[in-house]
C-alpha atoms as a PDB file:
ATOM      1  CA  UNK A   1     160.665  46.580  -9.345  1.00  0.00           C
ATOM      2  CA  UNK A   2     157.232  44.601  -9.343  1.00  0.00           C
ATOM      3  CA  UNK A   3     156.322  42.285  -6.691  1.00  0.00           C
ATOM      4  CA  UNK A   4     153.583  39.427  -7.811  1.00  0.00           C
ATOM      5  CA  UNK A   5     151.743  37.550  -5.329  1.00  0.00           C
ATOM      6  CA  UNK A   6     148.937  35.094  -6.670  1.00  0.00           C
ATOM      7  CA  UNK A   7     145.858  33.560  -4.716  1.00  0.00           C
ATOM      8  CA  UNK A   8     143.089  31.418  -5.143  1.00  0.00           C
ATOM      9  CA  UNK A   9     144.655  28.148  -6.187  1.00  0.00           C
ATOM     10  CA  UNK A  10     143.137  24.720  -4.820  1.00  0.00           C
ATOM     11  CA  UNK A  11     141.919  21.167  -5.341  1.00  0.00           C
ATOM     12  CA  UNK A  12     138.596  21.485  -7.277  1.00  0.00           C
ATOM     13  CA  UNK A  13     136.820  18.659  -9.240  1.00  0.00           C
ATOM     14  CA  UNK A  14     136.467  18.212 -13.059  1.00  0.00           C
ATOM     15  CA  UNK A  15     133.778  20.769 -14.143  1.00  0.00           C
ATOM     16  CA  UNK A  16     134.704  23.127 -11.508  1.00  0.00           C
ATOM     17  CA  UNK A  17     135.541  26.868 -11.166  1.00  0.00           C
ATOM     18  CA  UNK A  18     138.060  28.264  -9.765  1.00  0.00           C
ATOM     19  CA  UNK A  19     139.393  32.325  -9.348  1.00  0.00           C
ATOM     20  CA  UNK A  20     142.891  32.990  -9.139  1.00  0.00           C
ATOM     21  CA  UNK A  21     144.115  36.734  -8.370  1.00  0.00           C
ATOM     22  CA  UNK A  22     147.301  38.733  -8.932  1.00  0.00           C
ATOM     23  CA  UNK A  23     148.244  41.496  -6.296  1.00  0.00           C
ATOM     24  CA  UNK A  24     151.011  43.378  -7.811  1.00  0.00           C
ATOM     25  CA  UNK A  25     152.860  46.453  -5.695  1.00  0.00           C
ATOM     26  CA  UNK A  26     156.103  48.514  -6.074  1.00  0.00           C
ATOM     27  CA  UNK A  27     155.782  50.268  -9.871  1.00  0.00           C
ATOM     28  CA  UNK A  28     152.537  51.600 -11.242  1.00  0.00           C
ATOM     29  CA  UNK A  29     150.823  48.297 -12.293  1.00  0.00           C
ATOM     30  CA  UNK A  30     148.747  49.856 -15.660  1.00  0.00           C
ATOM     31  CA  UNK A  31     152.240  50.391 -16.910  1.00  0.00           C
ATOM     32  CA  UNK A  32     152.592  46.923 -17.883  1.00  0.00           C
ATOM     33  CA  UNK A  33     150.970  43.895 -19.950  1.00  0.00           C
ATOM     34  CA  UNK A  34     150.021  41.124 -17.597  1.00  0.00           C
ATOM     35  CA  UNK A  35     149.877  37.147 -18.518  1.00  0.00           C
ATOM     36  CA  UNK A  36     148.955  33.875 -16.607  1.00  0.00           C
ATOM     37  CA  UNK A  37     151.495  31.139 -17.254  1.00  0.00           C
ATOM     38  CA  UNK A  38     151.451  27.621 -16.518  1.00  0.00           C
ATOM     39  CA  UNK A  39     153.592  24.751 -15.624  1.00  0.00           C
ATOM     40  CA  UNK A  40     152.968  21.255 -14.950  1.00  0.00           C
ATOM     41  CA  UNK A  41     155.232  18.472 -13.373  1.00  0.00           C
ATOM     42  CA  UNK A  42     157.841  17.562 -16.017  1.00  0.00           C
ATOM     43  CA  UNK A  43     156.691  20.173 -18.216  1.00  0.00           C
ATOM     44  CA  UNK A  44     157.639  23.154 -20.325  1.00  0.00           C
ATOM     45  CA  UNK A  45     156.184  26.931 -18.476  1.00  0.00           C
ATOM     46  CA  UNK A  46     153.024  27.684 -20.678  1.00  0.00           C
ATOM     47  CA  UNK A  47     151.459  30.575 -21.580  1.00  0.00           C
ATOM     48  CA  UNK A  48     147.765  30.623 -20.541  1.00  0.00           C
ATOM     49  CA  UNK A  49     146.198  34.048 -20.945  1.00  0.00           C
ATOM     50  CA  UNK A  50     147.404  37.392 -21.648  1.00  0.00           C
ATOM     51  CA  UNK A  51     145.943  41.190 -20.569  1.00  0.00           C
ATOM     52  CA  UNK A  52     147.416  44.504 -22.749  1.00  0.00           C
ATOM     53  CA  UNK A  53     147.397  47.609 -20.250  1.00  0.00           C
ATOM     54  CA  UNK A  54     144.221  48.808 -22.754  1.00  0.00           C
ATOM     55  CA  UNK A  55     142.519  45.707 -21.353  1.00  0.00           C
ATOM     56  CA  UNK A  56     142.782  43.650 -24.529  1.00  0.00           C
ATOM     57  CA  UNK A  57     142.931  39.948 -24.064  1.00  0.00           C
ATOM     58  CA  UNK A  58     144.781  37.079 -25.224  1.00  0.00           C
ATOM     59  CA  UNK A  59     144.232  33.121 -24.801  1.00  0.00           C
ATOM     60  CA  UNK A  60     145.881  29.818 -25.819  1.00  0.00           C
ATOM     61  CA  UNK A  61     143.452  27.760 -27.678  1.00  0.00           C
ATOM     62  CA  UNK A  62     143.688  24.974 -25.009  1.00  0.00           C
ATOM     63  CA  UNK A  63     141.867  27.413 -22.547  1.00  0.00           C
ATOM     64  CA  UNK A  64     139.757  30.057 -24.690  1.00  0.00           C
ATOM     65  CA  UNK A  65     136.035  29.942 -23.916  1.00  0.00           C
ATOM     66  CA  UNK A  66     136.496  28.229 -20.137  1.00  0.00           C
ATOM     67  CA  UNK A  67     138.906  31.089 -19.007  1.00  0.00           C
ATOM     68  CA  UNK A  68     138.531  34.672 -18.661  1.00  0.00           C
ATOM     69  CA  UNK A  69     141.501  37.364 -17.816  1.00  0.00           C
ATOM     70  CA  UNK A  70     140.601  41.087 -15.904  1.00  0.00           C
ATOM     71  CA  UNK A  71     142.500  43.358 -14.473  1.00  0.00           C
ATOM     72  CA  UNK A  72     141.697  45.962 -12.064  1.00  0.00           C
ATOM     73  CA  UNK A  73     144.233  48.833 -12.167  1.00  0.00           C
ATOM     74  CA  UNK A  74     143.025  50.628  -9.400  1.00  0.00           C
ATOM     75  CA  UNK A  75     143.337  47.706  -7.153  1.00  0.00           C
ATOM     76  CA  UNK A  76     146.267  46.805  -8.516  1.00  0.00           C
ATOM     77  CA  UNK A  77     145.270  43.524  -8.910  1.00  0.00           C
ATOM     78  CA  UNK A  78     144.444  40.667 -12.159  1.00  0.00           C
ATOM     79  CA  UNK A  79     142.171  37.730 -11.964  1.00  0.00           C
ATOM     80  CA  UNK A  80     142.121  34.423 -14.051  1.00  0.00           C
ATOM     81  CA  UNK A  81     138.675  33.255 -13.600  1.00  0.00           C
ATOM     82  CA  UNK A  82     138.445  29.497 -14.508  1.00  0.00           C
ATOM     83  CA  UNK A  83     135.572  27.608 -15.274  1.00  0.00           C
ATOM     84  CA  UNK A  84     134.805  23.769 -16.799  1.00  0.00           C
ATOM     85  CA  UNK A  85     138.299  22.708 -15.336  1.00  0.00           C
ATOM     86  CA  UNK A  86     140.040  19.928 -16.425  1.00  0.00           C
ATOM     87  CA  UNK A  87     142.212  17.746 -14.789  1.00  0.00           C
ATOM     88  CA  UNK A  88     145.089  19.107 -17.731  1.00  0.00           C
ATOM     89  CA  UNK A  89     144.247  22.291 -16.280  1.00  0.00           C
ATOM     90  CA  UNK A  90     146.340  20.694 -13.028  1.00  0.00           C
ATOM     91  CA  UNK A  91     149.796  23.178 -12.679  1.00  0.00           C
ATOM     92  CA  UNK A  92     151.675  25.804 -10.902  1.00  0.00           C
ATOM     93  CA  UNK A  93     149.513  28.944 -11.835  1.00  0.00           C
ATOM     94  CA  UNK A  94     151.794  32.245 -12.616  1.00  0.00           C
ATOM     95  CA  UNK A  95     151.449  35.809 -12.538  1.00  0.00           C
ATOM     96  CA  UNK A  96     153.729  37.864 -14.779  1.00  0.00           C
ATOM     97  CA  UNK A  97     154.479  41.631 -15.767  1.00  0.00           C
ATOM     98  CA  UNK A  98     155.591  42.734 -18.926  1.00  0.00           C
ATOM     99  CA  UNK A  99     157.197  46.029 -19.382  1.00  0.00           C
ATOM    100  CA  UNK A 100     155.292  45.797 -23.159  1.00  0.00           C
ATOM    101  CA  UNK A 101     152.205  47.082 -24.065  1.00  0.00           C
ATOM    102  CA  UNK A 102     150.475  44.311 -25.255  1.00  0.00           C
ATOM    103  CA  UNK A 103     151.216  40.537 -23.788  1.00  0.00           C
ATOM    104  CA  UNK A 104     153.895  37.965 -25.491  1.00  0.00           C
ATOM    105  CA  UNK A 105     153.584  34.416 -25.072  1.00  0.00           C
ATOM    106  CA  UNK A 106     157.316  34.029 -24.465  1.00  0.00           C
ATOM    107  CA  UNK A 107     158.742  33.053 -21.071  1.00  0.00           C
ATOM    108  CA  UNK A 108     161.607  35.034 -21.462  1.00  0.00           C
ATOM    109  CA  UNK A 109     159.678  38.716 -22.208  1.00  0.00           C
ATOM    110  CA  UNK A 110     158.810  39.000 -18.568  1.00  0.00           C
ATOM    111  CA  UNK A 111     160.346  40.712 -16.492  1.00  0.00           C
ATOM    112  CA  UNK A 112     158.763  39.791 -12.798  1.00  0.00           C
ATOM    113  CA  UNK A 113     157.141  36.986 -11.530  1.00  0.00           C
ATOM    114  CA  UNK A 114     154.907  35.415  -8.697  1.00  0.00           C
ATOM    115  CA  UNK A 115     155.673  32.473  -6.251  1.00  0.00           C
ATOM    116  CA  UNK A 116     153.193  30.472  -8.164  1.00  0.00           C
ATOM    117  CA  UNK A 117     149.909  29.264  -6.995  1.00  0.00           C
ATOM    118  CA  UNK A 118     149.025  25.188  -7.294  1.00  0.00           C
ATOM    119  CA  UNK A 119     145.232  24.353  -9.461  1.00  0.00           C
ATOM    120  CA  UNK A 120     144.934  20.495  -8.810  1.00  0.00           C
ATOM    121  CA  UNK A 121     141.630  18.978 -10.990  1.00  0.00           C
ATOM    122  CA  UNK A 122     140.364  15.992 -10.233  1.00  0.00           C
ATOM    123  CA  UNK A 123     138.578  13.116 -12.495  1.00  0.00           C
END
């Protein structure tokens, strides 16, 4: 068993930055690939960005070049830095562990999950 708990989330304005983190406890965190998910009012759970446990990283196009993915496996902990936000950017932010070695954008692959963390951007 993995327990997620994300931080970091807030109101910021267009243009802004914002840092979201990932604690993870219970089973050895470097065991598993990590990924950032999404979901908007009225919308679909998206994948945003993934993390492999080598480190390797993984983006939708609709974020690649503003956000950036770590992980820090001796803390136990993943960031999703965020940078020229939009106000599309605006969801429930979610941590997730895979028990894979490298990051799927399917929903359905992970296997534990965060409470969610609300980015609002606005105009």
């Amino acid at each position: 068993q993995v327990q997620l708990v994300e931080s970091g989330g807030g109101l910021v304005q267009a243009g802004g930055s914002l840092r979201l983190s990932c604690a993870a406890s219970g089973r050895t965190f470097s065991n598993y690939a990590m990924g950032w998910f999404r979901q908007a009012p009225g919308k679909e759970r998206e994948f945003a960005a993934g993390i492999s446990r080598s480190g390797n990283t993984y983006y939708a196009d609709s974020v690649k070049g503003r956000f950036t993915i770590s992980r820090d496996n001796a803390k136990n902990t993943m960031y999703l830095q965020m940078n020229s936000l939009k106000p599309e950017d605006t969801a429930v932010y979610y941590c997730a562990a895979d028990r894979g070695v490298v990051p799927t954008t399917s929903v359905s692959r992970y296997a534990y999950w965060g409470q969610g963390t609300q980015v609002t951007v606005s105009s």
